[in-house]
Every structure is written in C-alpha cells, then in structure tokens.
Protein backbone atom coordinates (compact mmCIF):
# COMPACT_ATOMS: atom_id res chain seq x y z
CA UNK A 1 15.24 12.20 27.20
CA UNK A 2 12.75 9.61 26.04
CA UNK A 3 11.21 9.69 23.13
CA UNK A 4 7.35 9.11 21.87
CA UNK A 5 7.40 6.42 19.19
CA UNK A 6 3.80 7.52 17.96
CA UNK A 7 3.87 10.15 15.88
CA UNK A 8 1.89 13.56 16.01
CA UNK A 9 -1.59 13.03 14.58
CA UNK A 10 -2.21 9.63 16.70
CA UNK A 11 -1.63 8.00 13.18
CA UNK A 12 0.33 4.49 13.09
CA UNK A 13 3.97 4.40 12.33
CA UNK A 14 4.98 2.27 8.99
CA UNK A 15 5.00 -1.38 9.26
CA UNK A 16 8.57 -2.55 10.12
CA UNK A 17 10.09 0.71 11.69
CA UNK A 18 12.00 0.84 14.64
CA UNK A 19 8.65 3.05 15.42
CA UNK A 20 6.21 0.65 15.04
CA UNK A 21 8.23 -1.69 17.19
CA UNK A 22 8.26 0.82 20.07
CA UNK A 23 4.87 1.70 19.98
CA UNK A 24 3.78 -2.31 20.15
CA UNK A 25 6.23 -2.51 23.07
CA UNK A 26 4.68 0.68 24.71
CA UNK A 27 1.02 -0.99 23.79
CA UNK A 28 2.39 -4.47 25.59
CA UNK A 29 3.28 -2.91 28.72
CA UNK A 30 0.74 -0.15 29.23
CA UNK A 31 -2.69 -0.24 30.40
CA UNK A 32 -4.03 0.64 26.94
CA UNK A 33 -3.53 -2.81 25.55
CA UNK A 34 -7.33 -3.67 26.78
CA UNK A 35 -8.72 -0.48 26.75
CA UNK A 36 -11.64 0.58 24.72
CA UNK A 37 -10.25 3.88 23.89
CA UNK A 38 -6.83 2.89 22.27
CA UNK A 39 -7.77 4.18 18.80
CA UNK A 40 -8.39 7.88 20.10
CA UNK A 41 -6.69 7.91 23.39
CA UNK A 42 -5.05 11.62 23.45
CA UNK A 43 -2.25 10.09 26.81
CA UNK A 44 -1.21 7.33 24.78
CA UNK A 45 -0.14 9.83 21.94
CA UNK A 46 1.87 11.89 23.81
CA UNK A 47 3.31 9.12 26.91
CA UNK A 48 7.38 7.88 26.57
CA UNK A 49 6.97 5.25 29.21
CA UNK A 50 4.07 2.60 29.84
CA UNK A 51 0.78 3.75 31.32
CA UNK A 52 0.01 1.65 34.55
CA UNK A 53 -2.80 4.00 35.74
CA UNK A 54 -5.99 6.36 33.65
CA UNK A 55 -8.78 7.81 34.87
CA UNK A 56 -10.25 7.16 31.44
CA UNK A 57 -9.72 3.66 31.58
CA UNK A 58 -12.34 0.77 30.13
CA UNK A 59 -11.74 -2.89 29.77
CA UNK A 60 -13.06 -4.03 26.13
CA UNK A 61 -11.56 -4.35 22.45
CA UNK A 62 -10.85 -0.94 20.80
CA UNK A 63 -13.42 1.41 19.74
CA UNK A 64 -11.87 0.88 15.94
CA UNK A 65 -9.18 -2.19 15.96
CA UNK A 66 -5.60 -1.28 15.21
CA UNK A 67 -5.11 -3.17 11.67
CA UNK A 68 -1.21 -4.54 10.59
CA UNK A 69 0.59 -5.79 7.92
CA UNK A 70 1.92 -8.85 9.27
CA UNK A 71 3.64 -9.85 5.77
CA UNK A 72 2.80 -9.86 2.05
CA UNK A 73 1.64 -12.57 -0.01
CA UNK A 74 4.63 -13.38 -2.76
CA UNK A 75 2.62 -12.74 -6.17
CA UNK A 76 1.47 -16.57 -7.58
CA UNK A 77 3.96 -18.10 -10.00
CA UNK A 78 2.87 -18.49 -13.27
CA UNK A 79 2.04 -21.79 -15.37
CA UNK A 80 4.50 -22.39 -17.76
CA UNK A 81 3.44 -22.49 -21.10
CA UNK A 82 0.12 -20.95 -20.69
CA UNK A 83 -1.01 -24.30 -18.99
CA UNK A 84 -3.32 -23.80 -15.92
CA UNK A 85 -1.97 -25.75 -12.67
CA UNK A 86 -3.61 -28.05 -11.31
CA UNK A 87 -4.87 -28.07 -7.54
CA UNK A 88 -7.33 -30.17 -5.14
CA UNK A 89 -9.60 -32.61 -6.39
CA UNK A 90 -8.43 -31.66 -10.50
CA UNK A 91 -5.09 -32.95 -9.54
CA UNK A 92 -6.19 -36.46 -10.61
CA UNK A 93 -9.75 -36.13 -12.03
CA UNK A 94 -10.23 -38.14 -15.13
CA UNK A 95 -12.25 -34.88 -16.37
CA UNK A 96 -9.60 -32.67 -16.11
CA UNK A 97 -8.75 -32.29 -19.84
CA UNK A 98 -11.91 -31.55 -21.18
CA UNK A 99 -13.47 -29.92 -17.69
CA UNK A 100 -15.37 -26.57 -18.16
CA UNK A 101 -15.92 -25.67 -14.73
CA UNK A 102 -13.81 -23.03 -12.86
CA UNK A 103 -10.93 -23.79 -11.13
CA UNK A 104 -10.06 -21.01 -8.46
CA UNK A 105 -6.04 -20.73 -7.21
CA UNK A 106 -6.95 -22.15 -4.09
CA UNK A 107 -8.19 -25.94 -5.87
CA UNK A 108 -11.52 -27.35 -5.67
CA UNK A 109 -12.33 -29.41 -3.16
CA UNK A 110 -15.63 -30.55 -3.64
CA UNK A 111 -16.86 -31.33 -7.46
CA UNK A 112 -19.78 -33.33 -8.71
CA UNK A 113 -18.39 -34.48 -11.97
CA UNK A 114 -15.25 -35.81 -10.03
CA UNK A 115 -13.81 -39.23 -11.10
C-alpha cells in the first residue's frame, strides 16, 4: 500500500524527514508543482502517487509560497579578546583605531573617511 507523505492537516512535514523528501518528490512529478492552488489543494493532501491530471488546475506561483529551511547559518565566531574583527574597507583603513562609525558583521564597503 502506498503511503501519503503529507500529513493530515495539509501542514508541511519537518525539514529533513524522509517526509519532506517524499512530498518534494511527489511535488516534482505531479501537476501541482505550477499550480496556483498548491498551498490549499485538498487532492494533493490525500494523493500517494503523482497527479498528471485536475479539473482544478491553474498555471501560476502558489496562492501562499511553500517556505524551507534550506540550512542554518553557524552562529558568528567571536573576537578574541573582546577585539572587534575587522571586515571590508576597515581591513586596512588608516582610521581604523580611532574610527567611531559602525561597523556591521557584513564589513563596510563604502566609507567617506576611508584612507
């Protein structure tokens, strides 16, 4: 007997499961990968196999877009001593040392007072 991989309430499986894997492989091969009524479709909810045919059936993105983890951002390492590292432009600025602006993680890549 086949088995549905979404579960009852048309709510997404955890990220990673052997259930979230089947229903992305039932999404790839069905019909419902392009239609507008993926987020609420009742047939999709209760199908094994692929759907290849719907009377219900629009072409479009999804009414409300399936979101998915796709992986975690590891948490920032910390300076050592307290010491704020350097990115971007403040990697080299003569101003660095005595420099009040912010500095966000990402760097700064445009600065007026760089030298």
């Amino acid at each position: 007997m086949l088995r549905n991989p979404l579960p009852a309430g048309n709510a997404l499986p955890a990220v990673g499961t052997a259930e979230q894997e089947a229903l992305e492989a039932l999404l790839r091969d069905s019909l419902c990968t392009n239609c507008r009524h993926q987020s609420a479709c009742s047939f999709l909810a209760k199908t094994p196999v692929p759907i290849v045919s719907c009377e219900l059936y629009e072409c479009g993105p999804p009414e409300a877009p399936r979101l998915r983890v796709l992986r975690t951002a590891p948490a920032p390492a910390a300076a050592p001593d307290g010491a704020e590292a350097a990115s971007g432009l403040c990697v080299n600025c003569e101003n660095r040392s005595d420099c009040r602006l912010p500095r966000p993680a990402g760097g700064v890549w445009s600065c007026e007072e760089y030298r």
